[in-house]
N, C-alpha and C. Protein backbone atom coordinates (compact mmCIF):
# COMPACT_ATOMS: atom_id res chain seq x y z
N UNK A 1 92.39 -81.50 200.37
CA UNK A 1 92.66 -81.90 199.00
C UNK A 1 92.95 -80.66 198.16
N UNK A 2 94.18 -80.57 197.32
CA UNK A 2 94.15 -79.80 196.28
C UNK A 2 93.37 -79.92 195.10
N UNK A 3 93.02 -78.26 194.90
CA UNK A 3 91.84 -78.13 193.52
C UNK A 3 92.60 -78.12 192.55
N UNK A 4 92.43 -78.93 191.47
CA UNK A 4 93.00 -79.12 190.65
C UNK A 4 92.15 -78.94 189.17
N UNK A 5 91.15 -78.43 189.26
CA UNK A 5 90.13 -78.07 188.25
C UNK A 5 89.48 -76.62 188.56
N UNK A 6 89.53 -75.73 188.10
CA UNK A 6 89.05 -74.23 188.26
C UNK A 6 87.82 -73.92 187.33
N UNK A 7 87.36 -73.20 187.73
CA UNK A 7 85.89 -72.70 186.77
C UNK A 7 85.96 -71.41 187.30
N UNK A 8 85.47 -70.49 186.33
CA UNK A 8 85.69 -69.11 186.59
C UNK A 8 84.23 -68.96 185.95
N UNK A 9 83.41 -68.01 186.54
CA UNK A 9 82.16 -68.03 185.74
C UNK A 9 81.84 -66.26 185.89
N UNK A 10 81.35 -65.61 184.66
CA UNK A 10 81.03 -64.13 184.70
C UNK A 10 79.58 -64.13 184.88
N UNK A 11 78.94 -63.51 185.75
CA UNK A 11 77.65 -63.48 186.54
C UNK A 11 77.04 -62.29 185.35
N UNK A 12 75.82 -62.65 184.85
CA UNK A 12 75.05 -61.24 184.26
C UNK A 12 73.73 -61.56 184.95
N UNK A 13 72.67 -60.67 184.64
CA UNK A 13 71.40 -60.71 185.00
C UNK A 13 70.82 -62.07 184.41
N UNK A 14 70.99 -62.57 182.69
CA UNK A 14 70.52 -63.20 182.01
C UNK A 14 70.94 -64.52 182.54
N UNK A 15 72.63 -64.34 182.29
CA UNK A 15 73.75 -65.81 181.92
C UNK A 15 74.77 -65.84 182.78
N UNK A 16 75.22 -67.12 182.59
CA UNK A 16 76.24 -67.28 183.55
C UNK A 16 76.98 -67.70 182.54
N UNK A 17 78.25 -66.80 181.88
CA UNK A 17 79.31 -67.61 181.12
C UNK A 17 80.44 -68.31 181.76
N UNK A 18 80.83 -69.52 181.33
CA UNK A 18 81.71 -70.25 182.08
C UNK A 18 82.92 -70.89 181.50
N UNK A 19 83.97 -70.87 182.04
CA UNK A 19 85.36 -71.67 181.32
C UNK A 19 85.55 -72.37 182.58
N UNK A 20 86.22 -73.71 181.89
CA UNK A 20 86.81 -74.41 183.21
C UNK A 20 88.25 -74.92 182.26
N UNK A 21 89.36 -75.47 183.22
CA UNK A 21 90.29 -76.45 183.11
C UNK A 21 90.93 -76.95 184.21
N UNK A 22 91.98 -77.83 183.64
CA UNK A 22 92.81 -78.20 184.92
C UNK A 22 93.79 -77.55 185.15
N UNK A 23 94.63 -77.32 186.35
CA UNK A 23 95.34 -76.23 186.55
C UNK A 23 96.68 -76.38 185.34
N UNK A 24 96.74 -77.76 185.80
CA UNK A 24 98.26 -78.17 184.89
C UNK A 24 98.44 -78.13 183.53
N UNK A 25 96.99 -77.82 183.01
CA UNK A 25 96.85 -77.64 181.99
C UNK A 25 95.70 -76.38 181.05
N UNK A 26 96.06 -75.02 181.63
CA UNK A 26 94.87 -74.20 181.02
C UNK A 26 94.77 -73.93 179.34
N UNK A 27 95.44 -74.30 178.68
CA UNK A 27 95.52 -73.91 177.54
C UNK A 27 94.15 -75.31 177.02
N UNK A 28 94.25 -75.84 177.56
CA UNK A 28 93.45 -76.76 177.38
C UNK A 28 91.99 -76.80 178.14
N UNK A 29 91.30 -75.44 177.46
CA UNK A 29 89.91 -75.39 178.36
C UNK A 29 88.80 -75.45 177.51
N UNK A 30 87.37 -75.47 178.69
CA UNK A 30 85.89 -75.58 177.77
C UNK A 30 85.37 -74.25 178.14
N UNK A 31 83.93 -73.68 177.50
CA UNK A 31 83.27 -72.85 177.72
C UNK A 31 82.21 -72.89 177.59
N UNK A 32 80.94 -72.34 177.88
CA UNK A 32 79.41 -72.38 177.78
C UNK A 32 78.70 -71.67 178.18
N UNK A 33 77.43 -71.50 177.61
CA UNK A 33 76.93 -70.23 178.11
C UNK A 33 75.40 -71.01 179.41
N UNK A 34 75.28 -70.59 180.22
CA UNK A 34 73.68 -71.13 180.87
C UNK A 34 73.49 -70.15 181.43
N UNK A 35 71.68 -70.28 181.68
CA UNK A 35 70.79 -69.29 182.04
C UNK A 35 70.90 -68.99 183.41
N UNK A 36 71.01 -68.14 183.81
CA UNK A 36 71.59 -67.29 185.21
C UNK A 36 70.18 -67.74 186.22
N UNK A 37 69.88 -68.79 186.24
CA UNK A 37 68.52 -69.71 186.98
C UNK A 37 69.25 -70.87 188.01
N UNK A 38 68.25 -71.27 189.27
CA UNK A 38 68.59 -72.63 189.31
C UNK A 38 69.38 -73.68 188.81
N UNK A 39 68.01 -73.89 187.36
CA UNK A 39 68.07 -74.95 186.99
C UNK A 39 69.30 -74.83 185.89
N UNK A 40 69.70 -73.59 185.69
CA UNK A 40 70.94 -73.25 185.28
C UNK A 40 72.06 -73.78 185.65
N UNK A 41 72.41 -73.51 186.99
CA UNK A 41 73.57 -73.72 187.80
C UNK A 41 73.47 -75.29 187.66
N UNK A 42 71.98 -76.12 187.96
CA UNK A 42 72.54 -77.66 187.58
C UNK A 42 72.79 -78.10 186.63
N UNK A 43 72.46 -77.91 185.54
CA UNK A 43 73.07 -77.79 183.79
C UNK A 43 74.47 -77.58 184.39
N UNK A 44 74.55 -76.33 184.68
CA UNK A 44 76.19 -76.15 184.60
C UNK A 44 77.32 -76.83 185.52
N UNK A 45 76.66 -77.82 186.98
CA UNK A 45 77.33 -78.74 187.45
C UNK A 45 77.09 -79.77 186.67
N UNK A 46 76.24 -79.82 185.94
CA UNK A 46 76.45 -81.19 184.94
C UNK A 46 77.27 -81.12 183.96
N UNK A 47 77.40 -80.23 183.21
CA UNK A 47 78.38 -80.12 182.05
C UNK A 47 79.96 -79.98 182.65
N UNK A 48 80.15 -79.21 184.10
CA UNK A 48 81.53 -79.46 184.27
C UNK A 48 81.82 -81.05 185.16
N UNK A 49 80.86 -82.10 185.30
CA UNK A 49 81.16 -83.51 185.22
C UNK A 49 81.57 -83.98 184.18
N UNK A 50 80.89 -83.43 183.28
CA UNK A 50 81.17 -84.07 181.94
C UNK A 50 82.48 -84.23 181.77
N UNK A 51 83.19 -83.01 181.88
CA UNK A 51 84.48 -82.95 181.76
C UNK A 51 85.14 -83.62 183.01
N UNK A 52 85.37 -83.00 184.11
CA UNK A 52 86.17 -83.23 185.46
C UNK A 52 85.13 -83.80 186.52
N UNK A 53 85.04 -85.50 186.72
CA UNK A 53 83.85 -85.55 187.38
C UNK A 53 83.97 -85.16 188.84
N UNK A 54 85.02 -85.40 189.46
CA UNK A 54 85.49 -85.51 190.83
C UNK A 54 85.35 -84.04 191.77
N UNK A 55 84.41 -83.58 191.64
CA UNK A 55 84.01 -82.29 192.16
C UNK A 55 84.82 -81.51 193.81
N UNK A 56 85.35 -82.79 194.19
CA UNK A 56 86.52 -81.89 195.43
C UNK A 56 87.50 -81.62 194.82
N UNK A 57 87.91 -81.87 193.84
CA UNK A 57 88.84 -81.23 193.32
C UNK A 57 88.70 -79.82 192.51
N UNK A 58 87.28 -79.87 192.13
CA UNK A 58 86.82 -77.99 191.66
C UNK A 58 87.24 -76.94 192.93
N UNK A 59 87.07 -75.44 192.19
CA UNK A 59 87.33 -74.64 192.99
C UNK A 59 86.57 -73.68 191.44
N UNK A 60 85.27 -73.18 191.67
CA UNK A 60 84.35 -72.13 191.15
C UNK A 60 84.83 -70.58 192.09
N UNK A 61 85.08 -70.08 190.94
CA UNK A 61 85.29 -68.51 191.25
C UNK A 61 84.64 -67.78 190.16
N UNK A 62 84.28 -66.80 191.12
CA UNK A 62 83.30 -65.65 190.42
C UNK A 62 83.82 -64.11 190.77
N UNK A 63 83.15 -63.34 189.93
CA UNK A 63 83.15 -62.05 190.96
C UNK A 63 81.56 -61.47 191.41
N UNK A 64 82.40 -61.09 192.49
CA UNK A 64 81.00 -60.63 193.81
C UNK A 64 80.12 -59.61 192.71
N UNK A 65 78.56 -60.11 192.45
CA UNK A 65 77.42 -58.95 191.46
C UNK A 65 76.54 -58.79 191.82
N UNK A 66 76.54 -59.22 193.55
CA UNK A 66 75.14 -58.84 194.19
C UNK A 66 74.17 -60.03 193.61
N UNK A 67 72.91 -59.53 193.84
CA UNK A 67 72.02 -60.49 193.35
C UNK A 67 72.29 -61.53 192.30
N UNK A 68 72.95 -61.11 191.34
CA UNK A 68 73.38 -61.83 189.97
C UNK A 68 74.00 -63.23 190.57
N UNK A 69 75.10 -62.97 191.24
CA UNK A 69 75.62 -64.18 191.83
C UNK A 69 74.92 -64.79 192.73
N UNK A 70 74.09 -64.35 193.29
CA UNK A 70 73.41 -65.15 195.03
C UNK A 70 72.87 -66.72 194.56
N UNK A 71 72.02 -66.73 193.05
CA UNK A 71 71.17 -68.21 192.98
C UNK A 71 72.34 -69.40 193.17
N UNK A 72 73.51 -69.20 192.04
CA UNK A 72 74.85 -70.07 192.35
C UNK A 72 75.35 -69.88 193.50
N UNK A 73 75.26 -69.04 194.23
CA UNK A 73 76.26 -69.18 195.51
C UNK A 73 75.51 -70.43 196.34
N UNK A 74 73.57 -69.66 196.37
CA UNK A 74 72.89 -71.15 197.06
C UNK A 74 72.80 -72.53 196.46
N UNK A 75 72.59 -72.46 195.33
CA UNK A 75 73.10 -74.10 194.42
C UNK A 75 74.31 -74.58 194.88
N UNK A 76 75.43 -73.98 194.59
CA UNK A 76 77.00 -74.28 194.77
C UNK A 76 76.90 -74.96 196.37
N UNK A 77 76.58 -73.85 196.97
CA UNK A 77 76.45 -74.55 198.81
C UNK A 77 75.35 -75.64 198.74
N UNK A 78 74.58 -75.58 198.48
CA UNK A 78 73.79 -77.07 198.71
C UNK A 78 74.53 -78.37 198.23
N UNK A 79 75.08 -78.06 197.28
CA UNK A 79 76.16 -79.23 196.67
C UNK A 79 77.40 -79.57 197.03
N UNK A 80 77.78 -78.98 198.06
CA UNK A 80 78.79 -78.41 198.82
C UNK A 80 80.09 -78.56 198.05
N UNK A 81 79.75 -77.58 196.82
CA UNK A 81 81.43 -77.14 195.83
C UNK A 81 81.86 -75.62 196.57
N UNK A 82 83.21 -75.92 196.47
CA UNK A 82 84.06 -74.74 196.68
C UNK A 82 83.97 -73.62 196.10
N UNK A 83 83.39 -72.84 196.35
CA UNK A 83 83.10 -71.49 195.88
C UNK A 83 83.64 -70.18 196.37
N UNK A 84 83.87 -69.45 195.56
CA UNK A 84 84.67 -67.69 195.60
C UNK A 84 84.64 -67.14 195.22
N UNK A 85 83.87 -65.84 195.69
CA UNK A 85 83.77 -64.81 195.05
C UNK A 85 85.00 -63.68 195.39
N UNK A 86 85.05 -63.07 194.54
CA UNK A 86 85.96 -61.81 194.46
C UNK A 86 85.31 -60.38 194.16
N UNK A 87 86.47 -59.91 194.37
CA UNK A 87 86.04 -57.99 194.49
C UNK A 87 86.12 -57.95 192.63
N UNK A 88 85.32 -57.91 191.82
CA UNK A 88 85.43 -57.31 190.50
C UNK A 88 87.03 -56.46 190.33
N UNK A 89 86.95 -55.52 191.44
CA UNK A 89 88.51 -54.56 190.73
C UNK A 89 89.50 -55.32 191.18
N UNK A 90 89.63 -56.07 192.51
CA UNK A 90 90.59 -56.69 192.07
C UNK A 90 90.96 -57.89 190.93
N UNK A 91 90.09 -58.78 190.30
CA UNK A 91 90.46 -59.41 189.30
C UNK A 91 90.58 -58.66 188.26
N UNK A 92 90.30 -57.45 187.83
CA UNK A 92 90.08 -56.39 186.97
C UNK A 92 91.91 -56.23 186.72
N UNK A 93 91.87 -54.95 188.50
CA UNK A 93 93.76 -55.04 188.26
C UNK A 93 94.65 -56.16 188.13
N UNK A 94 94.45 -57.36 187.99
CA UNK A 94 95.21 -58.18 187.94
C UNK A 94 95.91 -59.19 186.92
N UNK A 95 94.57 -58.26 185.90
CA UNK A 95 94.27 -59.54 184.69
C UNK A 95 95.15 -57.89 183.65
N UNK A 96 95.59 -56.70 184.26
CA UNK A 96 96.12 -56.12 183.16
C UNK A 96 95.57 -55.42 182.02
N UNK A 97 95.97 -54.71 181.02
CA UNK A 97 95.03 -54.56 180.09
C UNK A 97 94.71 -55.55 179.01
N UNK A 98 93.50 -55.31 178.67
CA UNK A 98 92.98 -57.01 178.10
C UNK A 98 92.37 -55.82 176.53
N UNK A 99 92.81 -56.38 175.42
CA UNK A 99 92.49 -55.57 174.57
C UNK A 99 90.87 -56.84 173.79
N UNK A 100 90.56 -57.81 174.42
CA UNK A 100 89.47 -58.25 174.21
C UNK A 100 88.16 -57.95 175.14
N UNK A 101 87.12 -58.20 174.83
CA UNK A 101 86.10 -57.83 175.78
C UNK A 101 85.10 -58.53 175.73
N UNK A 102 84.63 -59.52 176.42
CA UNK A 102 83.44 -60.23 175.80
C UNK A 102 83.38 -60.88 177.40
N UNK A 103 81.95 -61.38 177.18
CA UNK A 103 81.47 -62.35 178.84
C UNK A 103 82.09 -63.48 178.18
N UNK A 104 82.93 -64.59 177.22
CA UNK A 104 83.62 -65.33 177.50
C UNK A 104 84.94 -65.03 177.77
N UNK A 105 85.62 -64.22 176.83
CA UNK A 105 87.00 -63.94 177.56
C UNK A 105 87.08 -63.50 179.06
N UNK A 106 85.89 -62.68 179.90
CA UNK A 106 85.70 -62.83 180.97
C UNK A 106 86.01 -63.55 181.87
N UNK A 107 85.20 -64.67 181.71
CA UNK A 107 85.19 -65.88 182.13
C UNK A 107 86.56 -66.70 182.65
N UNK A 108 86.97 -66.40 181.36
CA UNK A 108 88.99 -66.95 181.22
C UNK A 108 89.48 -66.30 182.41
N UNK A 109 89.49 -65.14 182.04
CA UNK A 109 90.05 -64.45 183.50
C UNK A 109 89.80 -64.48 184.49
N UNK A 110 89.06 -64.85 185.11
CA UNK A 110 88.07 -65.01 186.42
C UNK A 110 89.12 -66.28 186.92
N UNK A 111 89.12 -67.05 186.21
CA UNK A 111 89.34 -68.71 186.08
C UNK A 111 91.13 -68.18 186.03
N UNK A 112 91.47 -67.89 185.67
CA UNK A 112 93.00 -67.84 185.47
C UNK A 112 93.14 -66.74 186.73
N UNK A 113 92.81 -65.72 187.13
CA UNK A 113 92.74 -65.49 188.15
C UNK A 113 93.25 -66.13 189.64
């Protein structure tokens, strides 16, 4: 099946900031912030039902932060969503120079990525 819903999420110690949309349509996205926990990551599969319920059609990408990412990687696999991590520099070189800076514009990029 093609993914047709993307989530890009920026991993910190604290939070997990997150944007999602549909491919055919990114200008048209959500964002949110949840606690870089468990019970985080299920908040945050709940809120992207809210929007896109049909979860084979997600495709969650991150970049690789070591520990930061590991609790979602094991949530994500127990739920069995499509998950990817990346090398930080490469989404870094790819996204260009970005004259904004914030863990949501992050996020965007990860996801547009």
């Amino acid at each position: 099946m093609e993914k047709t819903v993307v989530i890009g999420i920026d991993f910190s110690k604290k939070t997990l900031d997150v944007s999602c949309f549909k491919v055919s349509n990114s200008k048209n996205s959500y964002y949110q912030q949840f606690i870089n926990s468990e019970q985080g990551c299920l908040e945050l599969i709940s809120w992207v039902k809210s929007h896109f319920t049909d979860t084979k059609q997600w495709l969650i990408c991150g970049e690789y932060t070591g520990i930061y990412s590991m609790t979602a990687a094991m949530v994500f696999n127990d739920y069995e969503l499509s998950f990817w991590l990346e090398n930080p520099n490469q989404i870094k070189l790819s996204s260009g120079v970005c004259r904004q800076k914030s863990d949501k514009v992050d996020s965007m990029q990860i996801a547009l990525y």
